[in-house]
N, C-alpha and C. Protein backbone atom coordinates (compact mmCIF):
# COMPACT_ATOMS: atom_id res chain seq x y z
N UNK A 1 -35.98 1.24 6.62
CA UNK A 1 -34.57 1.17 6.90
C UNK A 1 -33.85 2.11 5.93
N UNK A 2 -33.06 2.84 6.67
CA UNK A 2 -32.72 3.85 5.22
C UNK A 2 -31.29 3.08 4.56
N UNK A 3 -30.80 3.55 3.34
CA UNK A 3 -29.95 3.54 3.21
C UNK A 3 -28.65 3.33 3.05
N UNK A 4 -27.48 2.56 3.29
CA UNK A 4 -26.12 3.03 3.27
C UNK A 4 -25.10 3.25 2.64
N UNK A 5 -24.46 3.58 2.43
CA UNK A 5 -22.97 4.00 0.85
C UNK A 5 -22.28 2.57 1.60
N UNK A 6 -22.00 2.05 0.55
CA UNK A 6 -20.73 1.10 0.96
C UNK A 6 -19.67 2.05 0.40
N UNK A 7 -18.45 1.92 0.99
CA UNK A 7 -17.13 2.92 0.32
C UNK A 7 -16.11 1.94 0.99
N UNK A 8 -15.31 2.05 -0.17
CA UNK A 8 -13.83 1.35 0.60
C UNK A 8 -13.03 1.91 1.48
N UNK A 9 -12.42 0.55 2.24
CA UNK A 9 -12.02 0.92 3.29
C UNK A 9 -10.36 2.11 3.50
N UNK A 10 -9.83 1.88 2.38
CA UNK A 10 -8.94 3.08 1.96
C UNK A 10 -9.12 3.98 0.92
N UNK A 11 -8.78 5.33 0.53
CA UNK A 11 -9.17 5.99 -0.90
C UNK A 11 -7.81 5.45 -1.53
N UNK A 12 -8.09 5.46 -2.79
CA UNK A 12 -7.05 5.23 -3.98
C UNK A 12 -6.48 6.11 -4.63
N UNK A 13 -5.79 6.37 -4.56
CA UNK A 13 -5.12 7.80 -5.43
C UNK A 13 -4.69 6.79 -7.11
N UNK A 14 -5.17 7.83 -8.01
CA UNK A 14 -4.89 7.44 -9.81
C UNK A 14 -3.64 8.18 -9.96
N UNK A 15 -2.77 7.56 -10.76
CA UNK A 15 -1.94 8.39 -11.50
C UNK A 15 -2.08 8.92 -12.87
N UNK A 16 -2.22 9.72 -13.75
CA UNK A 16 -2.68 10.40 -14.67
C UNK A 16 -2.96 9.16 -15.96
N UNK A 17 -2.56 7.97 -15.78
CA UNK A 17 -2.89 7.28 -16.92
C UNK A 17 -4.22 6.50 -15.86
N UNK A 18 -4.54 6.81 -14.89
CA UNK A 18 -5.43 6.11 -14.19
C UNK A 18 -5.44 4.74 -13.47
N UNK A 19 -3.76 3.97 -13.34
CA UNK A 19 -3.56 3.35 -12.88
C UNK A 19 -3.61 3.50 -11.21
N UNK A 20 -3.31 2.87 -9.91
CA UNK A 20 -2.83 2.85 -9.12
C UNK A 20 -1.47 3.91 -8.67
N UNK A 21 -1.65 4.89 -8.06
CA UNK A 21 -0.12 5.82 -7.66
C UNK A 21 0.76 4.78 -7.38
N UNK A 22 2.10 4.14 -7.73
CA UNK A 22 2.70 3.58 -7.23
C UNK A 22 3.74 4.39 -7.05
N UNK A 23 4.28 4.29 -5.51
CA UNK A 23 5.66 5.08 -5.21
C UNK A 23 5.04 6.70 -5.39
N UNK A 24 4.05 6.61 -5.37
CA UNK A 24 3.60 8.67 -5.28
C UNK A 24 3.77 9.15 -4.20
N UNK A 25 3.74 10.68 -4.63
CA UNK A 25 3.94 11.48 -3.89
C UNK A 25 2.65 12.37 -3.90
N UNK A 26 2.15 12.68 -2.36
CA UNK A 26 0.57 13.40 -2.38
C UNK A 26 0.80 14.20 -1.25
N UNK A 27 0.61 15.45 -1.40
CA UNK A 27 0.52 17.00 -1.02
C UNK A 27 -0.54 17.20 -0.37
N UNK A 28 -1.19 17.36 0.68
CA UNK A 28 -2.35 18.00 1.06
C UNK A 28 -1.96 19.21 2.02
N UNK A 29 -3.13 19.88 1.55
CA UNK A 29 -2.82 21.73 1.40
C UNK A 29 -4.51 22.55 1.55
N UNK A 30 -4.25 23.92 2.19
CA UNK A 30 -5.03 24.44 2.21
C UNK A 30 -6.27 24.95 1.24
N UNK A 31 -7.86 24.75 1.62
CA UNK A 31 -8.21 24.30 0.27
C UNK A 31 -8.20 25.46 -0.48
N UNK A 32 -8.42 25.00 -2.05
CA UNK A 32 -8.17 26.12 -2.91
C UNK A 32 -7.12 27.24 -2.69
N UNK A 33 -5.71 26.07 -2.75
CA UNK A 33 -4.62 26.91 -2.85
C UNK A 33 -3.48 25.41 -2.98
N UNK A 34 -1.97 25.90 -3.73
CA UNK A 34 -1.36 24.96 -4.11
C UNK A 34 -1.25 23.71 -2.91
N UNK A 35 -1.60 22.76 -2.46
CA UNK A 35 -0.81 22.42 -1.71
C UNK A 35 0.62 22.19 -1.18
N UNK A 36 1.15 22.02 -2.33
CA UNK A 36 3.07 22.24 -1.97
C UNK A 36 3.67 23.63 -1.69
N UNK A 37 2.35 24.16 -2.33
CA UNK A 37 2.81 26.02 -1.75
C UNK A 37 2.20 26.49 0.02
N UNK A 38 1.34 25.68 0.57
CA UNK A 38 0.59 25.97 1.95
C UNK A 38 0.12 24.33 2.23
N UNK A 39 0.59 23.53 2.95
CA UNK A 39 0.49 22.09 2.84
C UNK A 39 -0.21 22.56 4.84
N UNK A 40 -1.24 21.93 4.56
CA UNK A 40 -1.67 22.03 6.14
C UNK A 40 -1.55 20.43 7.10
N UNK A 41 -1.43 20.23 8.34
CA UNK A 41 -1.14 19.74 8.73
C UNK A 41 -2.31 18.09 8.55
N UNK A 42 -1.56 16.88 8.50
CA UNK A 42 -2.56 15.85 8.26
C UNK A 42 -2.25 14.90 9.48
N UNK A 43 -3.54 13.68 9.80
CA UNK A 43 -2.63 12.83 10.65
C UNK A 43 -3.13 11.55 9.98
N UNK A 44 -2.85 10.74 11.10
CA UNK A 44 -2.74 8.99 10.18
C UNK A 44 -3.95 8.62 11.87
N UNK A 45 -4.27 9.05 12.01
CA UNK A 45 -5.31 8.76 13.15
C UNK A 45 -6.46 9.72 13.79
N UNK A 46 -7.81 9.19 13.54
CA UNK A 46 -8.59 10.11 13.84
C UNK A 46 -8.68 10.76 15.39
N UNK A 47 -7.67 10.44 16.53
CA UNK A 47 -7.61 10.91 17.30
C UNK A 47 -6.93 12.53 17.26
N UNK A 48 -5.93 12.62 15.75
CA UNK A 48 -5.54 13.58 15.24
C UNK A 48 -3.77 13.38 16.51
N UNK A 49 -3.62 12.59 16.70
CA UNK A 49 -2.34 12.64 17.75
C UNK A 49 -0.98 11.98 16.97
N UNK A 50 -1.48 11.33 15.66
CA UNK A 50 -0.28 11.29 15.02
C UNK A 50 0.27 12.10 13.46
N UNK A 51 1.01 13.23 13.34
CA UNK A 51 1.14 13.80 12.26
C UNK A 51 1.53 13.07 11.00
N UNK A 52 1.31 13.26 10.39
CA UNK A 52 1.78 12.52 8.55
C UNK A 52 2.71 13.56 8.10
N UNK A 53 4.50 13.20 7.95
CA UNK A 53 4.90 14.00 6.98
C UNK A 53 4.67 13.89 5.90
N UNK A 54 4.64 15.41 5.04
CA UNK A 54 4.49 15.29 3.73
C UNK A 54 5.55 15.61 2.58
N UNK A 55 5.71 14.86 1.84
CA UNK A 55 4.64 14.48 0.39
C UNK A 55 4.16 13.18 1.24
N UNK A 56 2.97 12.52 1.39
CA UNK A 56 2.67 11.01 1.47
C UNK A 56 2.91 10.22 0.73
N UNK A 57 3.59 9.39 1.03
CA UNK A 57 4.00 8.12 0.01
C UNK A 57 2.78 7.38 -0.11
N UNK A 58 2.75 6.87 -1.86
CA UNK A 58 1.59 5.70 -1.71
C UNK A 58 2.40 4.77 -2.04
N UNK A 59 1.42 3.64 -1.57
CA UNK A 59 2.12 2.01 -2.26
C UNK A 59 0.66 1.31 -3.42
N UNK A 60 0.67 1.18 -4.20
CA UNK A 60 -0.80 0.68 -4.90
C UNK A 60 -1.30 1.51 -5.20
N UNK A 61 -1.54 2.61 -4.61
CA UNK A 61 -2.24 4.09 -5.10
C UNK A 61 -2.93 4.49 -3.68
N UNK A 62 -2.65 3.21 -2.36
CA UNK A 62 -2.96 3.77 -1.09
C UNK A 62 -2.13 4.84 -0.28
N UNK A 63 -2.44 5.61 0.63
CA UNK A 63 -1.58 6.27 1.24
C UNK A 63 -1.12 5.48 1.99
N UNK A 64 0.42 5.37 2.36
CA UNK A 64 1.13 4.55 2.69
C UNK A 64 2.24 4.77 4.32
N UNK A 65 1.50 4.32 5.32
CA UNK A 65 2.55 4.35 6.47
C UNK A 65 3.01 3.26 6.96
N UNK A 66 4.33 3.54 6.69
CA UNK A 66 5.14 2.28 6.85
C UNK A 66 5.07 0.80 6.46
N UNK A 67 4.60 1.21 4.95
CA UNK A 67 4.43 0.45 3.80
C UNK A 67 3.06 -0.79 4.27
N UNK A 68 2.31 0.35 4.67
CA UNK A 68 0.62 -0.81 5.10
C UNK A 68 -0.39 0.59 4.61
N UNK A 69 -0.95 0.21 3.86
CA UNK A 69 -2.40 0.86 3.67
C UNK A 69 -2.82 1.67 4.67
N UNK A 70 -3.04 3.00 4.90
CA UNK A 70 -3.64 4.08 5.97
C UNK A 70 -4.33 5.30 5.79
N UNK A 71 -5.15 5.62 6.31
CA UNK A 71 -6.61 6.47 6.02
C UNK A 71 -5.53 7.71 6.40
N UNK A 72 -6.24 9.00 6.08
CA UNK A 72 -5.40 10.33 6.78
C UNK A 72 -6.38 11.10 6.74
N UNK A 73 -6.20 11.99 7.85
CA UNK A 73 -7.39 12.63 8.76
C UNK A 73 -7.10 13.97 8.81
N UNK A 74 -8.14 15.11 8.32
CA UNK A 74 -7.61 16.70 8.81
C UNK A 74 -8.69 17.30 9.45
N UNK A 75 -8.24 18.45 9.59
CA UNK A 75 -8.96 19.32 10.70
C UNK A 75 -10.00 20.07 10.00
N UNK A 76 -9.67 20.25 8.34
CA UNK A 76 -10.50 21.37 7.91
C UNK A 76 -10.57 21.05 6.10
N UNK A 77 -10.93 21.74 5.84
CA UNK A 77 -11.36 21.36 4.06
C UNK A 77 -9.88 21.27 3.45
N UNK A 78 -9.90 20.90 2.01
CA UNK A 78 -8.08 20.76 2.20
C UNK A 78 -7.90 20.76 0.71
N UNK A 79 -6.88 20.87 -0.36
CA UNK A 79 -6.80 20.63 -1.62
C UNK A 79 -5.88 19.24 -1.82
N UNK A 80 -5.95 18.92 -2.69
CA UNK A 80 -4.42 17.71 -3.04
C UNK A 80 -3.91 17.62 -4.46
């Protein structure tokens, strides 16, 4: 039987003291390049049919839509 990663079910974004992002703001951007300078397009569903404006708000250090915990999905490699 091979294998499996357990991983949680949302990523956590740290804020520089390594707490939880609370109330952050997160940029995703073309990779290896600023994101707030070339921010490429993200969505909040892997069907890719709903866009995420950006900066993303977190709540806890989750990315945050409409203040509930939500995964975000892109098309291609990305920076943040």
């Amino acid at each position: 039987m091979p294998a499996l990663s357990v991983l949680p079910p949302f990523p956590v974004f740290a804020d520089t003291d390594g707490q939880p992002l609370e109330n952050g703001y997160v940029w995703i951007g073309t990779a290896n390049a600023d994101p707030q300078a070339s921010p490429i397009t993200v969505y909040w569903d892997v069907a890719l049919t709903i866009p995420a404006a950006q900066p993303i708000r977190t709540t806890g250090g989750y990315p945050s839509r409409a203040g509930t915990p939500a995964r975000l999905y892109a098309t291609a490699n990305y920076s943040i």
